[in-house]
PDB file of N, CA and C in Angstrom:
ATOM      1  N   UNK A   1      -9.781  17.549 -31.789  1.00  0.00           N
ATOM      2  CA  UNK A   1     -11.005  16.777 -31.933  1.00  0.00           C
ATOM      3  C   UNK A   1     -10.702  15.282 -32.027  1.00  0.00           C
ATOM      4  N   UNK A   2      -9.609  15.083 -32.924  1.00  0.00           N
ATOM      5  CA  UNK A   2      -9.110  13.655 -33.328  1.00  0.00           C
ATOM      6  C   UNK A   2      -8.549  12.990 -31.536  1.00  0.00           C
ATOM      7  N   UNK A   3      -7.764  14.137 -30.934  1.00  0.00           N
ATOM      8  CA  UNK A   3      -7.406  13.447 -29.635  1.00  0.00           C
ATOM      9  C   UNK A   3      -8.391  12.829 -28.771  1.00  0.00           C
ATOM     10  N   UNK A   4      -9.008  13.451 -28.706  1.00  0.00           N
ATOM     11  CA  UNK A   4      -9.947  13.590 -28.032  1.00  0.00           C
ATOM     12  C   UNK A   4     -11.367  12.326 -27.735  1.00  0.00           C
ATOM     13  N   UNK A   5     -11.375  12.032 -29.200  1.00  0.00           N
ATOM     14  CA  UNK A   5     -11.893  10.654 -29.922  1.00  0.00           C
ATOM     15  C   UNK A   5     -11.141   9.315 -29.942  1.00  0.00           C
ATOM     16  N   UNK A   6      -9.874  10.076 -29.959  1.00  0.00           N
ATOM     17  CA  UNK A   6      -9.192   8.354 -29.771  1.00  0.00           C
ATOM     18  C   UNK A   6      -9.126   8.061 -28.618  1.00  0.00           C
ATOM     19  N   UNK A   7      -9.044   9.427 -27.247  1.00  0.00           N
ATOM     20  CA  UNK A   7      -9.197   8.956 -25.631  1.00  0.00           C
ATOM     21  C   UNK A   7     -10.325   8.426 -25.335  1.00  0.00           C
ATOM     22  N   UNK A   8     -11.679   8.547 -26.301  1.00  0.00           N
ATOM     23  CA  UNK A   8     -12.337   8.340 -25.437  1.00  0.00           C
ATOM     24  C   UNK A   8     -12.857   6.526 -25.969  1.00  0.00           C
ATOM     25  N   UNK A   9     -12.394   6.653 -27.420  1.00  0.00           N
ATOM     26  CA  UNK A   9     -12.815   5.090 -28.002  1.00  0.00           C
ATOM     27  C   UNK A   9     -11.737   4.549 -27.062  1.00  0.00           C
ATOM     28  N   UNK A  10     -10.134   4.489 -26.694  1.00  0.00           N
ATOM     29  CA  UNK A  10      -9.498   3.896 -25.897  1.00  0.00           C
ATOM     30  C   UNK A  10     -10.142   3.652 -24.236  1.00  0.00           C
ATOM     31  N   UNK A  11     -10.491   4.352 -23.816  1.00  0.00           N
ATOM     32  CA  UNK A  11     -11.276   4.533 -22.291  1.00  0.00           C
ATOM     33  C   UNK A  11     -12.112   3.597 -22.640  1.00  0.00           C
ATOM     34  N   UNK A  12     -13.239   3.215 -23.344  1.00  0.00           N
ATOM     35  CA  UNK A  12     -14.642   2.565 -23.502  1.00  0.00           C
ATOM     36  C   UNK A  12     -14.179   1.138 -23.614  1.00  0.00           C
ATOM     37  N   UNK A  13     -13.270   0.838 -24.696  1.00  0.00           N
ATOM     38  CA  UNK A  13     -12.183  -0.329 -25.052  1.00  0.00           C
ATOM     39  C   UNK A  13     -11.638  -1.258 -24.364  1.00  0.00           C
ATOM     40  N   UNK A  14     -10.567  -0.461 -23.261  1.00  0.00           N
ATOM     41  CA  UNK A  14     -10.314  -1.079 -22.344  1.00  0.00           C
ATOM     42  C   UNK A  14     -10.966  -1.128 -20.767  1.00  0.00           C
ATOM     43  N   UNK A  15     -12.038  -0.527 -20.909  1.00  0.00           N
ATOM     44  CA  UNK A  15     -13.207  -0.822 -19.956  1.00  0.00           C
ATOM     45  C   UNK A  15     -13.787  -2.106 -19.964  1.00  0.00           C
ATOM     46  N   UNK A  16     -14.338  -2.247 -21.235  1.00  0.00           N
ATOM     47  CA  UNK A  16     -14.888  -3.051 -21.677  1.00  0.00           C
ATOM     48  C   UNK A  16     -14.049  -4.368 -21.642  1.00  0.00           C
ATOM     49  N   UNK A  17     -13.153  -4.669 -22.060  1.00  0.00           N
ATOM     50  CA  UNK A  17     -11.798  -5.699 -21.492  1.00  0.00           C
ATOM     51  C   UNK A  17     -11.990  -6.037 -20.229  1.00  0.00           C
ATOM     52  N   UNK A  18     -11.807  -4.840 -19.670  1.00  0.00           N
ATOM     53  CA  UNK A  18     -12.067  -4.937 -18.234  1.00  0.00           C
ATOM     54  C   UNK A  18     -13.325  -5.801 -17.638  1.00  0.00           C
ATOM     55  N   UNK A  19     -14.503  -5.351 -17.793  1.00  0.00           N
ATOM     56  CA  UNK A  19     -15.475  -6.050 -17.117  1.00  0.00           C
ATOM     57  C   UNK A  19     -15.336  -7.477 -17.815  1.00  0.00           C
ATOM     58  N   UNK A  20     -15.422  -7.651 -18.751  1.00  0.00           N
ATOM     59  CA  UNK A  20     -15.389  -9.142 -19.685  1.00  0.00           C
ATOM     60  C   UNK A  20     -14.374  -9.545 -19.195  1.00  0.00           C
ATOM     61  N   UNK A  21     -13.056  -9.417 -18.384  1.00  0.00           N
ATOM     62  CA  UNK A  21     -12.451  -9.961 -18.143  1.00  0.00           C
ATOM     63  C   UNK A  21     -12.678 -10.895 -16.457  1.00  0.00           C
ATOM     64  N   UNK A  22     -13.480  -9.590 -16.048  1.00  0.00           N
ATOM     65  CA  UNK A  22     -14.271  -9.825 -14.539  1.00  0.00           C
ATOM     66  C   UNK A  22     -14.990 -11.409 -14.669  1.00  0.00           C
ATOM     67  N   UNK A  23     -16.201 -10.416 -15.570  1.00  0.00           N
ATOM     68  CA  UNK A  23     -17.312 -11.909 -15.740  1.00  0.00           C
ATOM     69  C   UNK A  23     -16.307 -12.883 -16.226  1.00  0.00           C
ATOM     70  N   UNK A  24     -15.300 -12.944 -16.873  1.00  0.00           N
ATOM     71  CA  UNK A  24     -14.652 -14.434 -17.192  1.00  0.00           C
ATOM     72  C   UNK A  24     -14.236 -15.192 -15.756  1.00  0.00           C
ATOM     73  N   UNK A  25     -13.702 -14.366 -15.186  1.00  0.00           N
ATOM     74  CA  UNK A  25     -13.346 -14.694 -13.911  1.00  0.00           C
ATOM     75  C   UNK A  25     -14.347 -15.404 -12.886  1.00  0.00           C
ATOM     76  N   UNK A  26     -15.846 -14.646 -13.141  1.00  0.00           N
ATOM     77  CA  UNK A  26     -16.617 -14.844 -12.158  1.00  0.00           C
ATOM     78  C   UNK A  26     -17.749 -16.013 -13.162  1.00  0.00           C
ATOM     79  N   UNK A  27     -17.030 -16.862 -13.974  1.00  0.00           N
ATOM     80  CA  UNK A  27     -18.263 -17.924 -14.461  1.00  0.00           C
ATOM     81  C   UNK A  27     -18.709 -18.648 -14.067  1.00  0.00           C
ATOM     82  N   UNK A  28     -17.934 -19.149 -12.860  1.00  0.00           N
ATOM     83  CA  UNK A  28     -18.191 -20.454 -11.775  1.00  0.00           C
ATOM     84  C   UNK A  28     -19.698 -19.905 -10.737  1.00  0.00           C
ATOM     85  N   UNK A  29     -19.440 -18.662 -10.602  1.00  0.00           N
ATOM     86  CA  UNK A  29     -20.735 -18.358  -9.974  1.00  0.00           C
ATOM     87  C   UNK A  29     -22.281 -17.894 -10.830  1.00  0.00           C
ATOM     88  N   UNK A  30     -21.492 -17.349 -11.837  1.00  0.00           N
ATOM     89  CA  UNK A  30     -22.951 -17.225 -12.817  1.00  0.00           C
ATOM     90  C   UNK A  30     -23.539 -18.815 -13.426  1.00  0.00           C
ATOM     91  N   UNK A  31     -22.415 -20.111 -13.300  1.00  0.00           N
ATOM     92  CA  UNK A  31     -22.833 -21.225 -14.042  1.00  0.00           C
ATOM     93  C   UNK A  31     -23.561 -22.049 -12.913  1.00  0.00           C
ATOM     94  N   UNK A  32     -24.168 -21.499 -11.838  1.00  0.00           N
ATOM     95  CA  UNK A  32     -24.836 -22.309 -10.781  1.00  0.00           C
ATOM     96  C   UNK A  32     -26.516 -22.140 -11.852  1.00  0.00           C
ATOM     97  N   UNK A  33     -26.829 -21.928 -12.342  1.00  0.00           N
ATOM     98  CA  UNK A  33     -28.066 -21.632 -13.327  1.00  0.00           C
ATOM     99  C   UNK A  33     -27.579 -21.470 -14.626  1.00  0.00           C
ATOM    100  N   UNK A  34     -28.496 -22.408 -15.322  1.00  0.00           N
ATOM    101  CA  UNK A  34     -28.453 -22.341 -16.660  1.00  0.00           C
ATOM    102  C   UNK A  34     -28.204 -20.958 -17.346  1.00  0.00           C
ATOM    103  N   UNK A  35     -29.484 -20.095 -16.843  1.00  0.00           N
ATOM    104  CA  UNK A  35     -29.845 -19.212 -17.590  1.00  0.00           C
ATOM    105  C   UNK A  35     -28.455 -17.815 -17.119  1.00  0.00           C
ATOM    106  N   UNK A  36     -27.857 -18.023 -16.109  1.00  0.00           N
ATOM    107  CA  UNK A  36     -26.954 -17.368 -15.469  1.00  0.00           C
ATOM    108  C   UNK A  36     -25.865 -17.437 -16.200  1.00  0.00           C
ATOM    109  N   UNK A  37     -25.450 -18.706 -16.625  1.00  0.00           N
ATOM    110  CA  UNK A  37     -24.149 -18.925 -17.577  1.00  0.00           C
ATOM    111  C   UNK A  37     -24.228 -18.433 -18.545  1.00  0.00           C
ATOM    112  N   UNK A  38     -25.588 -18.891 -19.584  1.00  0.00           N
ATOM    113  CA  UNK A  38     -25.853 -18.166 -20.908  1.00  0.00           C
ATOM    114  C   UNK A  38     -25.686 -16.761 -20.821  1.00  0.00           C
ATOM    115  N   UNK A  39     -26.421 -16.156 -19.881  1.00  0.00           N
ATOM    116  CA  UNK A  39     -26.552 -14.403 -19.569  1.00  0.00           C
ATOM    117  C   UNK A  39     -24.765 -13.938 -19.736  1.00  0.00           C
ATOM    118  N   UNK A  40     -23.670 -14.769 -19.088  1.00  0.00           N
ATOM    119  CA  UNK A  40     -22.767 -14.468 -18.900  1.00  0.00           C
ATOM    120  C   UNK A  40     -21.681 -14.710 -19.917  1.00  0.00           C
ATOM    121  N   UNK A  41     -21.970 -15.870 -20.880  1.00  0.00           N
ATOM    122  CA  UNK A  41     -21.355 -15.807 -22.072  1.00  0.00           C
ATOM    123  C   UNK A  41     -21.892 -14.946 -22.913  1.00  0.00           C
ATOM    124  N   UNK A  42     -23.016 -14.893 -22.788  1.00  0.00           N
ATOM    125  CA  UNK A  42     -23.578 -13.754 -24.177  1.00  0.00           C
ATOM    126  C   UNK A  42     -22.801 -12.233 -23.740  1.00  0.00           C
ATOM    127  N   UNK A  43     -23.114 -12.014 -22.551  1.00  0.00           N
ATOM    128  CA  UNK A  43     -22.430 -10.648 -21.912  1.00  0.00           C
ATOM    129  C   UNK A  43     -20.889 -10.572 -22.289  1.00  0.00           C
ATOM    130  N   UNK A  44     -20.374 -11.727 -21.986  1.00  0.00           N
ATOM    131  CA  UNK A  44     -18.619 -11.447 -22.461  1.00  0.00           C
ATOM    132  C   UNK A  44     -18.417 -11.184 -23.947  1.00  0.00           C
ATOM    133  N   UNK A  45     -18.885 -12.402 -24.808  1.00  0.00           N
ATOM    134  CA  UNK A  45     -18.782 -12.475 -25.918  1.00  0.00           C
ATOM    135  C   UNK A  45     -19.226 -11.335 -26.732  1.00  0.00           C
ATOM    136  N   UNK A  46     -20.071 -10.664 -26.307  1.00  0.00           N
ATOM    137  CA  UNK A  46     -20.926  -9.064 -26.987  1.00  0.00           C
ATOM    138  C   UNK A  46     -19.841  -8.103 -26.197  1.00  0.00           C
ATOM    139  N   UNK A  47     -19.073  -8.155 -24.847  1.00  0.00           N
ATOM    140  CA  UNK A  47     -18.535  -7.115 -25.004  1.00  0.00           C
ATOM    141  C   UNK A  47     -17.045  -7.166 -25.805  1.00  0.00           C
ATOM    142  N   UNK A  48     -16.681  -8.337 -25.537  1.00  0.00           N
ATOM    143  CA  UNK A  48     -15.006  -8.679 -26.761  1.00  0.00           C
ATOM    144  C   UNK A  48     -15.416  -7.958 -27.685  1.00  0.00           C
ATOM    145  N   UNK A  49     -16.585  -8.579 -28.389  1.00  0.00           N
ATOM    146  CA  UNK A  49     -16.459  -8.209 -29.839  1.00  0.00           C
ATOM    147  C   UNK A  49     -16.777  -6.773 -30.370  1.00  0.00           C
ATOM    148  N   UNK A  50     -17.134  -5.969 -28.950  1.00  0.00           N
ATOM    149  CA  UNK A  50     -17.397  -4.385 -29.077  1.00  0.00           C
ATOM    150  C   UNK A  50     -16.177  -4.390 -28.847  1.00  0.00           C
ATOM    151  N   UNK A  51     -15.234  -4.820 -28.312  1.00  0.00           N
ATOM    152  CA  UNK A  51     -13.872  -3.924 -27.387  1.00  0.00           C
ATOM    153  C   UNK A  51     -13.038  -4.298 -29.245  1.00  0.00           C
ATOM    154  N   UNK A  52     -12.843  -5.527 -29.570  1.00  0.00           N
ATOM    155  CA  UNK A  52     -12.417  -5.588 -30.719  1.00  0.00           C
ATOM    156  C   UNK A  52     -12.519  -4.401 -31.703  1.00  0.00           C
ATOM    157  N   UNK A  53     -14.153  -4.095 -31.862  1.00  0.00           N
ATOM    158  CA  UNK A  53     -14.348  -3.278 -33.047  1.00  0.00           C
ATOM    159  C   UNK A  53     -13.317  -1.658 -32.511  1.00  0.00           C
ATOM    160  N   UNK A  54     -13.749  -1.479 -31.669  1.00  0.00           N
ATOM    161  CA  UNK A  54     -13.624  -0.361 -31.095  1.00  0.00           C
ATOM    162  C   UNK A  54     -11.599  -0.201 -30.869  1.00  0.00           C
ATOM    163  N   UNK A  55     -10.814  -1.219 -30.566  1.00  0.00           N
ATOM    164  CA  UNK A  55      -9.746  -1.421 -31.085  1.00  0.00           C
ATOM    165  C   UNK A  55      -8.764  -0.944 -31.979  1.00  0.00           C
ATOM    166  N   UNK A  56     -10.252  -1.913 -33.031  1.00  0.00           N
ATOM    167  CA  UNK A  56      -9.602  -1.236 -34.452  1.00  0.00           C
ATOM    168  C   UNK A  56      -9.784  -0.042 -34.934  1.00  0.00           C
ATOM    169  N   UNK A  57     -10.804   0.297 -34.688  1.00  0.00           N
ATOM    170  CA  UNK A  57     -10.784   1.714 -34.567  1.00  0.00           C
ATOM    171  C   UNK A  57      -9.559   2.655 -33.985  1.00  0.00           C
ATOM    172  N   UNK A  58      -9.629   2.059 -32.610  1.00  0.00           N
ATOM    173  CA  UNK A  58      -8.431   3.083 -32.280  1.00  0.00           C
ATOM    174  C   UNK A  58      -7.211   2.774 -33.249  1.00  0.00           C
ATOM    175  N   UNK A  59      -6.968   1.780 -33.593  1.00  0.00           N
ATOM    176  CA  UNK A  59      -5.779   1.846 -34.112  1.00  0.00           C
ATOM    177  C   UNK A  59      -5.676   2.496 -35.544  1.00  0.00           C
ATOM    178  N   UNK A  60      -6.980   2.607 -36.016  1.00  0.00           N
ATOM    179  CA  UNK A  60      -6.597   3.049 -37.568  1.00  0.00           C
ATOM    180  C   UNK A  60      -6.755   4.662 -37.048  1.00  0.00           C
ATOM    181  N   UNK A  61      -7.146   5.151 -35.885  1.00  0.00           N
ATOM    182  CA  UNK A  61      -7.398   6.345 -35.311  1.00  0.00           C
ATOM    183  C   UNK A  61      -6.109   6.983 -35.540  1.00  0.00           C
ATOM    184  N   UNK A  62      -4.827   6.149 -35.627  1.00  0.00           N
ATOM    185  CA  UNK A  62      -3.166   6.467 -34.868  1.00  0.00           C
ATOM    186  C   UNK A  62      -3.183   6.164 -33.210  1.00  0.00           C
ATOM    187  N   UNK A  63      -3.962   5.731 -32.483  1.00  0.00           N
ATOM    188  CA  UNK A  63      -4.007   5.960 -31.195  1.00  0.00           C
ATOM    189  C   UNK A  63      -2.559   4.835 -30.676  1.00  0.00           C
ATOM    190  N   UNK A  64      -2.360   5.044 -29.235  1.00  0.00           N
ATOM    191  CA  UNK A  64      -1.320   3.870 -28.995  1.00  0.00           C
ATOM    192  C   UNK A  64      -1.713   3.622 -27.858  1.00  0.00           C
ATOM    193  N   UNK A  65      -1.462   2.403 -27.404  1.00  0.00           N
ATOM    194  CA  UNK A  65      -1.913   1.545 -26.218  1.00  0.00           C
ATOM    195  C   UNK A  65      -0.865   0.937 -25.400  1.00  0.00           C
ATOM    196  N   UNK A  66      -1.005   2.011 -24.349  1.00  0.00           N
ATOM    197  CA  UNK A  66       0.714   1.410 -23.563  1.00  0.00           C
ATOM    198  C   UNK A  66       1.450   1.576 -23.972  1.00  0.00           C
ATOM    199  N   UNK A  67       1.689   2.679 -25.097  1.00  0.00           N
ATOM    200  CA  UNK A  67       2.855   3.527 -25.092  1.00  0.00           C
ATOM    201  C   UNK A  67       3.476   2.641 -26.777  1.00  0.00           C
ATOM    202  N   UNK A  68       2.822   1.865 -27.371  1.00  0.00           N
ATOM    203  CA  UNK A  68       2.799   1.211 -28.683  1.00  0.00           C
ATOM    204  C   UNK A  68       1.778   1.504 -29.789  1.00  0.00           C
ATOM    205  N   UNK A  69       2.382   1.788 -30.829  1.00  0.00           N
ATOM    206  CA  UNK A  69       1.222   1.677 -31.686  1.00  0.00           C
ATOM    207  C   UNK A  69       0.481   0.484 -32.497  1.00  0.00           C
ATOM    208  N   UNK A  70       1.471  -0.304 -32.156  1.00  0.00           N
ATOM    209  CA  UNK A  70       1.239  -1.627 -32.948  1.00  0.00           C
ATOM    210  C   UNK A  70       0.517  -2.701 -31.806  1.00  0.00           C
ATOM    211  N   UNK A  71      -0.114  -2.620 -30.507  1.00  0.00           N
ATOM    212  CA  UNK A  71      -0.770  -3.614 -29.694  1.00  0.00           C
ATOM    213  C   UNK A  71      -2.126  -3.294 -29.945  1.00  0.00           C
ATOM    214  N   UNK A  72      -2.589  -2.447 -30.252  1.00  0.00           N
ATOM    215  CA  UNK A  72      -3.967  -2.314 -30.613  1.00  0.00           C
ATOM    216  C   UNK A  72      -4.669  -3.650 -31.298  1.00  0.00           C
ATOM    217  N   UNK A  73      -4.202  -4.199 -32.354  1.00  0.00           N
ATOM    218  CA  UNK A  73      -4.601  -4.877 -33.325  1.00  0.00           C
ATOM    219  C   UNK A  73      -4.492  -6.628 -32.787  1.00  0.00           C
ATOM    220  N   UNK A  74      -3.563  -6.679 -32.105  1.00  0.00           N
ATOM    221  CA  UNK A  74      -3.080  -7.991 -31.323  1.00  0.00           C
ATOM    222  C   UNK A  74      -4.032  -8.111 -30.506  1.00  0.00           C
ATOM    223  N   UNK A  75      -4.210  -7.162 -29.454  1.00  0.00           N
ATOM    224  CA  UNK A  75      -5.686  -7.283 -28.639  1.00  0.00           C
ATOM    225  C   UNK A  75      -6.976  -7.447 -29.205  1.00  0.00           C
ATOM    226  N   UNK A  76      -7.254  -6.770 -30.158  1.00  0.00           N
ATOM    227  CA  UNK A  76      -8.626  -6.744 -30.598  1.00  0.00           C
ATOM    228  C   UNK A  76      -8.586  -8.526 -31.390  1.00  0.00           C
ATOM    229  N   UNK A  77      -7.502  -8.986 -31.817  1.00  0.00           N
ATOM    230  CA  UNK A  77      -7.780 -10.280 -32.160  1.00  0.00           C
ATOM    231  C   UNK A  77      -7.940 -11.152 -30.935  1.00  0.00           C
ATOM    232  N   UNK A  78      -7.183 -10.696 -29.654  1.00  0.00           N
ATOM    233  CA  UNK A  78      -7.252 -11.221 -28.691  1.00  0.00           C
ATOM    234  C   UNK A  78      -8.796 -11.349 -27.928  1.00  0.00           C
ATOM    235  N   UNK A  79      -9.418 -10.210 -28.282  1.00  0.00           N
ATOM    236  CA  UNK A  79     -10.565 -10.040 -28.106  1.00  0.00           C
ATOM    237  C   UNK A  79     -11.664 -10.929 -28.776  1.00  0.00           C
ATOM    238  N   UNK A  80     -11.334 -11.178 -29.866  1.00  0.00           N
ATOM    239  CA  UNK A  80     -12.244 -12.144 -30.713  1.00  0.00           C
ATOM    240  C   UNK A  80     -12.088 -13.410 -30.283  1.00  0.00           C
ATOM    241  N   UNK A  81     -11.078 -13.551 -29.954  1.00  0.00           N
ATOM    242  CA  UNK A  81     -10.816 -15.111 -29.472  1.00  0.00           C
ATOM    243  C   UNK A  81     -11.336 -15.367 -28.334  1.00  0.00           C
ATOM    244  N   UNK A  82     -11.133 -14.853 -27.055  1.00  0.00           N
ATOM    245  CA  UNK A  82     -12.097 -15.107 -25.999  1.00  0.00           C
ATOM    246  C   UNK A  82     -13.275 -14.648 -26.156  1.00  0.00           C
ATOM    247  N   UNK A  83     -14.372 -14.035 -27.177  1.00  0.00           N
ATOM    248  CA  UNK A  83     -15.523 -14.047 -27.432  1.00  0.00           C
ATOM    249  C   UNK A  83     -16.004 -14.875 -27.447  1.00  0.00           C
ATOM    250  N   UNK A  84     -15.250 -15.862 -28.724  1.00  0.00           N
ATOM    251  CA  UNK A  84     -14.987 -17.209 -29.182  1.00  0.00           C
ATOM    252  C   UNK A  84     -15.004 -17.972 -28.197  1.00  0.00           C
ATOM    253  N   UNK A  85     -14.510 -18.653 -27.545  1.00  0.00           N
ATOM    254  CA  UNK A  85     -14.573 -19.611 -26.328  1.00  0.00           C
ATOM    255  C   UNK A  85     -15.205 -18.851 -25.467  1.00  0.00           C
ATOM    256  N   UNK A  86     -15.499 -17.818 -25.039  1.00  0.00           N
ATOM    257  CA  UNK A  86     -17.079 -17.713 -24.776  1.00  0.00           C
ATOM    258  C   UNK A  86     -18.249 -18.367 -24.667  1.00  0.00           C
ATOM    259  N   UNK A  87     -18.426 -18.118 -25.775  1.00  0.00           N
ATOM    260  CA  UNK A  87     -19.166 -18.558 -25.983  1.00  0.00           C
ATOM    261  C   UNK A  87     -19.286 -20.151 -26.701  1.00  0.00           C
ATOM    262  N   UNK A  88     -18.418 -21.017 -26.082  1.00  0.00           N
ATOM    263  CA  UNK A  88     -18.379 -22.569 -26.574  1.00  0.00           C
ATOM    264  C   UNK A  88     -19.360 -22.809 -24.824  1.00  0.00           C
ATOM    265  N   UNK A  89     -19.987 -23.726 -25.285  1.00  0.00           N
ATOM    266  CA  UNK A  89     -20.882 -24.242 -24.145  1.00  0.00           C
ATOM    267  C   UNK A  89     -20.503 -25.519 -24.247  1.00  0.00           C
ATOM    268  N   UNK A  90     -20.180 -25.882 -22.324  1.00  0.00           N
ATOM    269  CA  UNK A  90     -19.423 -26.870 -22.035  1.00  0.00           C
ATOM    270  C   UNK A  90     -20.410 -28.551 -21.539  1.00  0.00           C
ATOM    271  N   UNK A  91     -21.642 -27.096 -21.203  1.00  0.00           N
ATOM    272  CA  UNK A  91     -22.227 -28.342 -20.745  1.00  0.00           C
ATOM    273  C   UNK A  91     -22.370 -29.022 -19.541  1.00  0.00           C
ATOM    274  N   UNK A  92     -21.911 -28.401 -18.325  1.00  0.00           N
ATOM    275  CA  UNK A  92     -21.791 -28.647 -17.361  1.00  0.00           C
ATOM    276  C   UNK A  92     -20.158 -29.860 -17.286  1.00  0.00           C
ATOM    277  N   UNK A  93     -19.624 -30.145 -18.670  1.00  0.00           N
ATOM    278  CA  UNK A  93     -18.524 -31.297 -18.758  1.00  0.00           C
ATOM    279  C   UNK A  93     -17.617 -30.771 -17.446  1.00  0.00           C
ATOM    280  N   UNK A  94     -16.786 -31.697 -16.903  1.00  0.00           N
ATOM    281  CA  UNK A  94     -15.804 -31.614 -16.047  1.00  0.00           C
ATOM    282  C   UNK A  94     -14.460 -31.621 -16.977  1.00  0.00           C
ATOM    283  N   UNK A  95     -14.116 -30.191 -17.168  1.00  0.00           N
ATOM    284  CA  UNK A  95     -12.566 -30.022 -18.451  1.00  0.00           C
ATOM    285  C   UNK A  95     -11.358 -30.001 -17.199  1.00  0.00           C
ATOM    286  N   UNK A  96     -11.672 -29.661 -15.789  1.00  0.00           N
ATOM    287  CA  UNK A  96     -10.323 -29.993 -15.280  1.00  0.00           C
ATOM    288  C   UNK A  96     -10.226 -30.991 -14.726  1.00  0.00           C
ATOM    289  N   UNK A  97     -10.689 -31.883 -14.551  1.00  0.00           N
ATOM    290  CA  UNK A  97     -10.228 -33.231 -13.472  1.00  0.00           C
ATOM    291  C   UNK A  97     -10.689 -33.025 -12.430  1.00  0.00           C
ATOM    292  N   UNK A  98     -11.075 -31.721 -11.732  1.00  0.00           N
ATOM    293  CA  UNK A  98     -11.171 -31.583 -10.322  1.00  0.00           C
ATOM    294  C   UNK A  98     -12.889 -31.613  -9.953  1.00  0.00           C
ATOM    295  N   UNK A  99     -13.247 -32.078  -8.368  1.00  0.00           N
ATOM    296  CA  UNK A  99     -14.177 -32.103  -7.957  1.00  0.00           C
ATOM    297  C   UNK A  99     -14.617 -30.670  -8.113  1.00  0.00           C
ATOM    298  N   UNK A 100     -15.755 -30.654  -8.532  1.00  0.00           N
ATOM    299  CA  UNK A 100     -16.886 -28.849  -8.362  1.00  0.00           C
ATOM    300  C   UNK A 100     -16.996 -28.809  -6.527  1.00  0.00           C
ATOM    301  N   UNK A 101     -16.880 -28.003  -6.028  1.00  0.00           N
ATOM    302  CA  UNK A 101     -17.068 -27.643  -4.661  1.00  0.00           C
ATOM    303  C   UNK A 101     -18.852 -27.551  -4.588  1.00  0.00           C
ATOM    304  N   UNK A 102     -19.435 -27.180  -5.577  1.00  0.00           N
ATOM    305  CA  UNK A 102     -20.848 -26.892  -5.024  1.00  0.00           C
ATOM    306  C   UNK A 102     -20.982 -28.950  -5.411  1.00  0.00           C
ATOM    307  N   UNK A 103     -20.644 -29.678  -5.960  1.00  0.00           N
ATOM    308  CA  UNK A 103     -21.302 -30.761  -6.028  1.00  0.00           C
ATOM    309  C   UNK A 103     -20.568 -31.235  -4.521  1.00  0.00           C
ATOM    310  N   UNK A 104     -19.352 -31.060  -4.259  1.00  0.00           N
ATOM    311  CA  UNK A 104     -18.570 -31.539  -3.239  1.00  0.00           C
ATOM    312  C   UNK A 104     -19.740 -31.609  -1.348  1.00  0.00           C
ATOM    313  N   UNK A 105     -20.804 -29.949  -1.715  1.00  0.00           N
ATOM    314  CA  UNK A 105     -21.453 -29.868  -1.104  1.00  0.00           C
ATOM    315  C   UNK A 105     -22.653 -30.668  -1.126  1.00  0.00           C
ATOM    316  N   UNK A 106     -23.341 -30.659  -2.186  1.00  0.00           N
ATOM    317  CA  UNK A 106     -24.240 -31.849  -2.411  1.00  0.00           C
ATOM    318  C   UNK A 106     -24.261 -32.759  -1.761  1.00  0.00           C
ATOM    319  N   UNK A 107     -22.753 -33.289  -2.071  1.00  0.00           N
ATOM    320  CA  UNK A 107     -22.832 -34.890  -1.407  1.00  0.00           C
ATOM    321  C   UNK A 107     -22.550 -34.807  -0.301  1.00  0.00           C
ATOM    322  N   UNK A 108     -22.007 -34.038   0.666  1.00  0.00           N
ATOM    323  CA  UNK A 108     -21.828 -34.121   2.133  1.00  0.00           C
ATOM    324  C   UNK A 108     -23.511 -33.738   2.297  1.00  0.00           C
ATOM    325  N   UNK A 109     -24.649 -33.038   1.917  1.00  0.00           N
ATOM    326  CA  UNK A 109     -25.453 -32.969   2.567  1.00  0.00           C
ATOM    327  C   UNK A 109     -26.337 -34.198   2.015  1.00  0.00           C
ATOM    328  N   UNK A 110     -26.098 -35.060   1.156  1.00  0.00           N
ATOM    329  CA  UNK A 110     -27.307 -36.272   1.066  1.00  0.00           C
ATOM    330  C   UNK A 110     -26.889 -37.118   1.949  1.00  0.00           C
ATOM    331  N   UNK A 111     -25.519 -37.218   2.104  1.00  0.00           N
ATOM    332  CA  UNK A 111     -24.538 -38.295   3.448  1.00  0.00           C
ATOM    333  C   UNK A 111     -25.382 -38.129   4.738  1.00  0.00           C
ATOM    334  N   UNK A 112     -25.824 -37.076   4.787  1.00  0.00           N
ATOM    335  CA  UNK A 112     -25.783 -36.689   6.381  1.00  0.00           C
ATOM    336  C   UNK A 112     -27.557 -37.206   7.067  1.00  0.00           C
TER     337      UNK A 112
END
């Protein structure tokens, strides 16, 4: 019964990692709209902090993750932390130096 429960809180866990790791990836396209970015930090940040809980769980379960018993707990903090910057709103600020390609487009089409 106990196995069985820790496969399946582990499965949900690192699912959940999973997509939140997607949408992190894909923010540049959800941040073309306000309401798109927000949708997409709230979405990451709510699933970290499920994958976190759920974590710890596995770990006080005995479960092991990748063949360790002790990474459970490292992730789920890992998890809190990109919740965390998540959900920091930037503001549209420019944090790398580099031109945005959709403004890059802008201005070639007011040029023209």
């Amino acid at each position: 019964m106990v196995d069985g429960l820790v496969e399946i809180v582990e499965t949900i866990s690192l699912s959940m990692c999973g997509i939140s790791t997607i949408l992190w990836m894909s923010i540049g396209t959800f941040s073309r709209s306000g309401r798109g970015e927000v949708l997409a930090q709230r979405s990451i940040a709510t699933l970290c902090i499920t994958s976190a809980v759920l974590l710890t769980i596995f770990d006080f379960l005995g479960g092991e993750l990748w063949g360790s018993g002790n990474v459970a707990l490292p992730m789920a903090l890992i998890a809190v932390v990109v919740a965390i910057s998540a959900s920091l709103n930037l503001k549209g600020k420019d944090v790398q130096g580099e031109a945005n390609p959709h403004q890059i487009m802008k201005l070639k089409k007011e040029n023209r």
